[in-house]
N, C-alpha and C. Protein backbone atom coordinates (compact mmCIF):
# COMPACT_ATOMS: atom_id res chain seq x y z
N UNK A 1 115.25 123.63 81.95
CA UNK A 1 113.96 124.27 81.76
C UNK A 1 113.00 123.68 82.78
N UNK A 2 112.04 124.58 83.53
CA UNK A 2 111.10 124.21 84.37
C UNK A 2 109.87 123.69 84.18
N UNK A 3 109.39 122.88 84.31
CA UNK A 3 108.03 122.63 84.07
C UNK A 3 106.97 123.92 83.39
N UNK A 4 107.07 124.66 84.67
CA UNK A 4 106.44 126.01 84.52
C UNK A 4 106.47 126.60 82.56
N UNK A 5 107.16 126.69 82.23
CA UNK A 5 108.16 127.28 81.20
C UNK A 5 108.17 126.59 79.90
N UNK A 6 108.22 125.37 80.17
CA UNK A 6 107.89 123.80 79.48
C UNK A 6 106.82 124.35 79.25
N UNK A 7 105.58 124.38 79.86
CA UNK A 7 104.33 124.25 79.38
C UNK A 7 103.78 125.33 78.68
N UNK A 8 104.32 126.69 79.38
CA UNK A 8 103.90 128.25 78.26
C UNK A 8 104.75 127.81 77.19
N UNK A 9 105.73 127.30 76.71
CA UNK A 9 105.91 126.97 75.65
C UNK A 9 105.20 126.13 74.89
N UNK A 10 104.44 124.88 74.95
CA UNK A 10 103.70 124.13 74.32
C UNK A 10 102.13 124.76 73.82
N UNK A 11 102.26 125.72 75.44
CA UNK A 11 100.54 126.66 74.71
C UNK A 11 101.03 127.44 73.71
N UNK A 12 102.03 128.40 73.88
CA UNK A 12 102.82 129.54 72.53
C UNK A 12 102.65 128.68 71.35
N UNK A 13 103.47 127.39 71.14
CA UNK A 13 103.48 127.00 69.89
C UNK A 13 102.53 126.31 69.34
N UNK A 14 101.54 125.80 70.50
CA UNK A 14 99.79 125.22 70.07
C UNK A 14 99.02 126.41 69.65
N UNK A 15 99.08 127.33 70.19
CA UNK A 15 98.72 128.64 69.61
C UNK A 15 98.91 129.18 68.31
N UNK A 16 100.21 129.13 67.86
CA UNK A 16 100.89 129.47 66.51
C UNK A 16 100.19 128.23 65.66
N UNK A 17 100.27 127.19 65.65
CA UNK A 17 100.26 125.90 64.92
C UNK A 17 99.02 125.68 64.54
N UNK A 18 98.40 125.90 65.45
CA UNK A 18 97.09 125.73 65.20
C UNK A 18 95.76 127.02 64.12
N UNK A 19 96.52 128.45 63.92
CA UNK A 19 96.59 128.96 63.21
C UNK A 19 96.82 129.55 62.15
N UNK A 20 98.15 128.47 61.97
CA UNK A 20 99.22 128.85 60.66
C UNK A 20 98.21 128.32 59.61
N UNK A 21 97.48 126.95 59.92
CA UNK A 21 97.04 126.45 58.48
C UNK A 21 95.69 127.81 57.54
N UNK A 22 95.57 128.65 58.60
CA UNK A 22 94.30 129.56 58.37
C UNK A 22 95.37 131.31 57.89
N UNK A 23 96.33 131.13 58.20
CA UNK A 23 96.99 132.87 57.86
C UNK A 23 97.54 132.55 56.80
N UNK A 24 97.87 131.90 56.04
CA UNK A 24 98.74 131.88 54.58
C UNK A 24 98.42 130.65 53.68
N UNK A 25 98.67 130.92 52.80
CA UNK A 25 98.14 129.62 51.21
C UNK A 25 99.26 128.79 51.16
N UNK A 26 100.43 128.63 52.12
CA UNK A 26 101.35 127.79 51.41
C UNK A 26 101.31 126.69 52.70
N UNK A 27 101.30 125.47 52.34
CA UNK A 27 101.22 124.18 53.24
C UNK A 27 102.32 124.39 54.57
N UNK A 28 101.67 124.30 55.07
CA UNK A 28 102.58 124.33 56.31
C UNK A 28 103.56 125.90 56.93
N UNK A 29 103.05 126.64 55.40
CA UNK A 29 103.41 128.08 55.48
C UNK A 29 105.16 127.99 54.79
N UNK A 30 105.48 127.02 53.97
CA UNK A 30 106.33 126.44 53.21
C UNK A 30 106.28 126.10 51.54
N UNK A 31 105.61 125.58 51.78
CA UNK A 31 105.54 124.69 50.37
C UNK A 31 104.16 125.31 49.69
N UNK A 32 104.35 126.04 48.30
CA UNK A 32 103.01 126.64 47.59
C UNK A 32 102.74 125.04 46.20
N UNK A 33 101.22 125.42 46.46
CA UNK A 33 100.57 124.05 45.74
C UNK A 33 100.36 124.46 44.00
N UNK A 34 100.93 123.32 43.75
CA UNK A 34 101.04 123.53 41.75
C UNK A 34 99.94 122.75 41.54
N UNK A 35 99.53 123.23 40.63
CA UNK A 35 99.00 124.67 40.19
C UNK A 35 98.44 125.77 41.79
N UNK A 36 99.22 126.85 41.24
CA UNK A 36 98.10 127.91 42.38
C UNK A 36 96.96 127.76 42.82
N UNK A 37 96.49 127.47 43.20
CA UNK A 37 94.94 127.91 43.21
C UNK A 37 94.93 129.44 43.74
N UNK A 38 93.74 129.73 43.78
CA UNK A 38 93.60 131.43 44.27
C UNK A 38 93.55 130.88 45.67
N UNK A 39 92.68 130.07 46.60
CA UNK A 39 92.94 130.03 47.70
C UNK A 39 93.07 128.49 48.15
N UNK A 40 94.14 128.34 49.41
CA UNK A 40 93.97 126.86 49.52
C UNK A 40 92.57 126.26 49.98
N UNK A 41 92.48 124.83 49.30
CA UNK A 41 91.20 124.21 49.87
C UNK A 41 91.24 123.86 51.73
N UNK A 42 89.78 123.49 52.04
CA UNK A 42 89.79 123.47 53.30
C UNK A 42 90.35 122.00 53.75
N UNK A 43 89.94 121.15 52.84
CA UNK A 43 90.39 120.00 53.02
C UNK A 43 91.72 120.07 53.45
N UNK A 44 92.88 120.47 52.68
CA UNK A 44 94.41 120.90 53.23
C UNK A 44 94.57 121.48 54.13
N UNK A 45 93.69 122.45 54.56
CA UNK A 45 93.59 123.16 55.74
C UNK A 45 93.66 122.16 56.86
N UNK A 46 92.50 121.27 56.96
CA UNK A 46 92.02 120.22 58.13
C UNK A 46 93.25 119.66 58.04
N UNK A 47 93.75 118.72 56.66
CA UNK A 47 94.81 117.66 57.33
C UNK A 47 96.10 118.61 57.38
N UNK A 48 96.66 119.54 57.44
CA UNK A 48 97.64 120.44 57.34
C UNK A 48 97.61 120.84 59.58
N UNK A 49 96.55 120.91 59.80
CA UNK A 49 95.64 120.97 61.26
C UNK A 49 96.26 119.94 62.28
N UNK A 50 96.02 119.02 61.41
CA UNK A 50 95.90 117.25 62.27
C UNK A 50 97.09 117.20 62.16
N UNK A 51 98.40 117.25 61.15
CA UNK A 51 99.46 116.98 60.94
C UNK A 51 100.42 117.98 62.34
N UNK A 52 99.53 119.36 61.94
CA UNK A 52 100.69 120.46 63.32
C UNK A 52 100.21 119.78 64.77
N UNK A 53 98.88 119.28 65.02
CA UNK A 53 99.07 118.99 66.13
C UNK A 53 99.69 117.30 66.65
N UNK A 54 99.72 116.55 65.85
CA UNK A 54 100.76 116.15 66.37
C UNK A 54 102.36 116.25 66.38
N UNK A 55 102.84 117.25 65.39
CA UNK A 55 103.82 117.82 65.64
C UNK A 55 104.00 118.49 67.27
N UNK A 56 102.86 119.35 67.46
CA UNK A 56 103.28 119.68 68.86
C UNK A 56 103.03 119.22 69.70
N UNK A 57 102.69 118.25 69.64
CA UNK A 57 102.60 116.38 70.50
C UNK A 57 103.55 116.10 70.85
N UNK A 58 104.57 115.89 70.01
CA UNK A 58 105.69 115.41 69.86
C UNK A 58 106.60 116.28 70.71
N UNK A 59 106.34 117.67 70.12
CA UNK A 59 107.13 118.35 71.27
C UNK A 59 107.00 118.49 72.71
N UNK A 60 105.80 118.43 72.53
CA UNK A 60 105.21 118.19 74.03
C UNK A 60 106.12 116.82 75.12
N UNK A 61 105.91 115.85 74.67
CA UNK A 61 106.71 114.76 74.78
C UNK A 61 107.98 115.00 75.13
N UNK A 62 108.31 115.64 74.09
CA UNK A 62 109.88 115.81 74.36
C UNK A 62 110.72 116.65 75.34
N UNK A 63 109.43 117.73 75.27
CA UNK A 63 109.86 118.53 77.35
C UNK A 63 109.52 117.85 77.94
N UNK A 64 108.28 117.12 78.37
CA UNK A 64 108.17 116.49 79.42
C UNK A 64 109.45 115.26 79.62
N UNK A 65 110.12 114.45 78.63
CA UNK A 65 111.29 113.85 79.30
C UNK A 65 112.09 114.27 79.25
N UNK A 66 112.48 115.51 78.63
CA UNK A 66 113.45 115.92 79.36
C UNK A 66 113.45 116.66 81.26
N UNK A 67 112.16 117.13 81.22
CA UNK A 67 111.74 117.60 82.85
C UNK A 67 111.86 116.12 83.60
N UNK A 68 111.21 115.14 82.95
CA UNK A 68 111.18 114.13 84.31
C UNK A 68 110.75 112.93 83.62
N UNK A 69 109.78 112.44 84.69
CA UNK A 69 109.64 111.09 84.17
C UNK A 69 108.10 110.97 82.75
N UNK A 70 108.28 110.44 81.74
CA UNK A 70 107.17 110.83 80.80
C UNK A 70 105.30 109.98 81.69
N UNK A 71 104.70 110.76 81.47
CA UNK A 71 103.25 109.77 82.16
C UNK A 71 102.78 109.06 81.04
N UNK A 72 101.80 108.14 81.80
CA UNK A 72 101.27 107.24 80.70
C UNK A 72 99.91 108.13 80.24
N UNK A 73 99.33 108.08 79.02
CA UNK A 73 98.23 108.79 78.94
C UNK A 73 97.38 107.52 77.76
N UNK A 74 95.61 107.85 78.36
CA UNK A 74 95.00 107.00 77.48
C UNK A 74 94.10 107.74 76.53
N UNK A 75 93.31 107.31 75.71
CA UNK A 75 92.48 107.59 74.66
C UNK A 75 92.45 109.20 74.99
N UNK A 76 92.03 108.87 76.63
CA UNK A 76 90.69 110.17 76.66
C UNK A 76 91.57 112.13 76.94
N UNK A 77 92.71 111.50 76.81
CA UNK A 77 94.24 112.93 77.06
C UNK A 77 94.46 113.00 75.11
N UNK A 78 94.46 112.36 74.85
CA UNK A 78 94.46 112.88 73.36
C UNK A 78 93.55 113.21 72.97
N UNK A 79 91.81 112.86 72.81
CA UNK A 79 90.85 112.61 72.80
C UNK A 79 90.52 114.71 73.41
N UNK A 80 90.70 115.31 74.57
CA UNK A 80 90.70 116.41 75.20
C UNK A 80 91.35 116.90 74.89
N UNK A 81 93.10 116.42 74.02
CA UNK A 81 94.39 117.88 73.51
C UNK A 81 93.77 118.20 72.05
N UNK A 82 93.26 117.74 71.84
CA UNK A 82 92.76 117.29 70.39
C UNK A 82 91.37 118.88 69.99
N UNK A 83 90.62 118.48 70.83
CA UNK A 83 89.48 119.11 71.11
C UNK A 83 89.76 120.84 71.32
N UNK A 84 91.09 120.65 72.44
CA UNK A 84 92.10 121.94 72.53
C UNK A 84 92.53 122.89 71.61
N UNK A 85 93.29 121.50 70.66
CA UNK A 85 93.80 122.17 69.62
C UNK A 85 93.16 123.32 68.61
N UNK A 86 91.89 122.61 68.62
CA UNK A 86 90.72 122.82 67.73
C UNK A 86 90.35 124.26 68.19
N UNK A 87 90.28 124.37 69.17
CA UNK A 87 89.62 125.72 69.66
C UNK A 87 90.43 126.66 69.77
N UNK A 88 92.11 126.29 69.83
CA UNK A 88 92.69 127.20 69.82
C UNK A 88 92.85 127.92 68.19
N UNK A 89 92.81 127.20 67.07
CA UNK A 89 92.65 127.22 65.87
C UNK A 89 91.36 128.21 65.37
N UNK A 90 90.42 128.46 66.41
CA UNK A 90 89.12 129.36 66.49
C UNK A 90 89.77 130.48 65.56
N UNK A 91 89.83 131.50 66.38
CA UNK A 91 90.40 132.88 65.90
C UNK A 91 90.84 132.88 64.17
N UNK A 92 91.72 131.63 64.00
CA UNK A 92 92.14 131.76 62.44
C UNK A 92 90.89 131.24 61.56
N UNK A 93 90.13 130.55 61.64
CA UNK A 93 89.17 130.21 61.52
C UNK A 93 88.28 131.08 61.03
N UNK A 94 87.98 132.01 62.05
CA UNK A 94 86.87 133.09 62.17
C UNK A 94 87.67 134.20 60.94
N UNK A 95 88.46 134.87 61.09
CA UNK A 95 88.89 135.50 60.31
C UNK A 95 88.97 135.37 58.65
N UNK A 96 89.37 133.70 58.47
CA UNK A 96 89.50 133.30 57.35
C UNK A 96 88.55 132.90 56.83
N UNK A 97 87.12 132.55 57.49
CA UNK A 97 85.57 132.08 56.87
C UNK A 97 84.73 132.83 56.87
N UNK A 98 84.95 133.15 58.36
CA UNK A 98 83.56 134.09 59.03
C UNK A 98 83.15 135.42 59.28
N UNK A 99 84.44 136.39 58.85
CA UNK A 99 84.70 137.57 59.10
C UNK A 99 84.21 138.02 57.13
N UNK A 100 83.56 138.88 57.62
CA UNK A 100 82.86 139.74 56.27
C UNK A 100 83.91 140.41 55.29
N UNK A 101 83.77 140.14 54.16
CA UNK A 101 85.33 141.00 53.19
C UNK A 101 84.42 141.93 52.49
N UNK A 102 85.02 143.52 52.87
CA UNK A 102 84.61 144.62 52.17
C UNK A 102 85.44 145.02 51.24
């Protein structure tokens, strides 16, 4: 796999991941919470959020050594994927808070 290819993959699945916690009530889009509630809280939402993106951290990681050599990264590269994540998470967001129900 190419770098190139490597990386539209990490945006595809930062994309997905970062939305899943906002399109469906079940944790991780797996596991439904006992008792039901009618909708999940936001709180689960956020750490359900924090949990996918370092999941796709991890994957991230894991193309890059397999492409080559891994780089060193400090505060301020997590600190900016982080911030990323967040915005890519927008759209589910908007739909699930901010969008008007008729």
């Amino acid at each position: 796999m190419d770098a190139a290819l490597a990386s539209w993959l990490v945006i595809a699945v930062a994309l997905a991941a970062a939305n899943l916690p906002f399109f469906n009530e079940r944790v991780f889009g797996l596991v439904a919470l006992q008792p039901a509630p009618r909708t999940k809280p936001f709180a689960v939402r956020l750490l359900e959020l924090i949990v996918l993106y370092f999941l796709v951290g991890l994957l991230a990681r894991g193309l890059e050594s397999r492409i080559g050599t891994l780089f060193p990264q400090a505060w301020e590269f997590y600190a900016i994927t982080a911030c990323m994540f967040v915005v890519l998470a927008f759209p589910g967001f908007v739909l699930r808070y901010l969008r008007k129900r008729r």
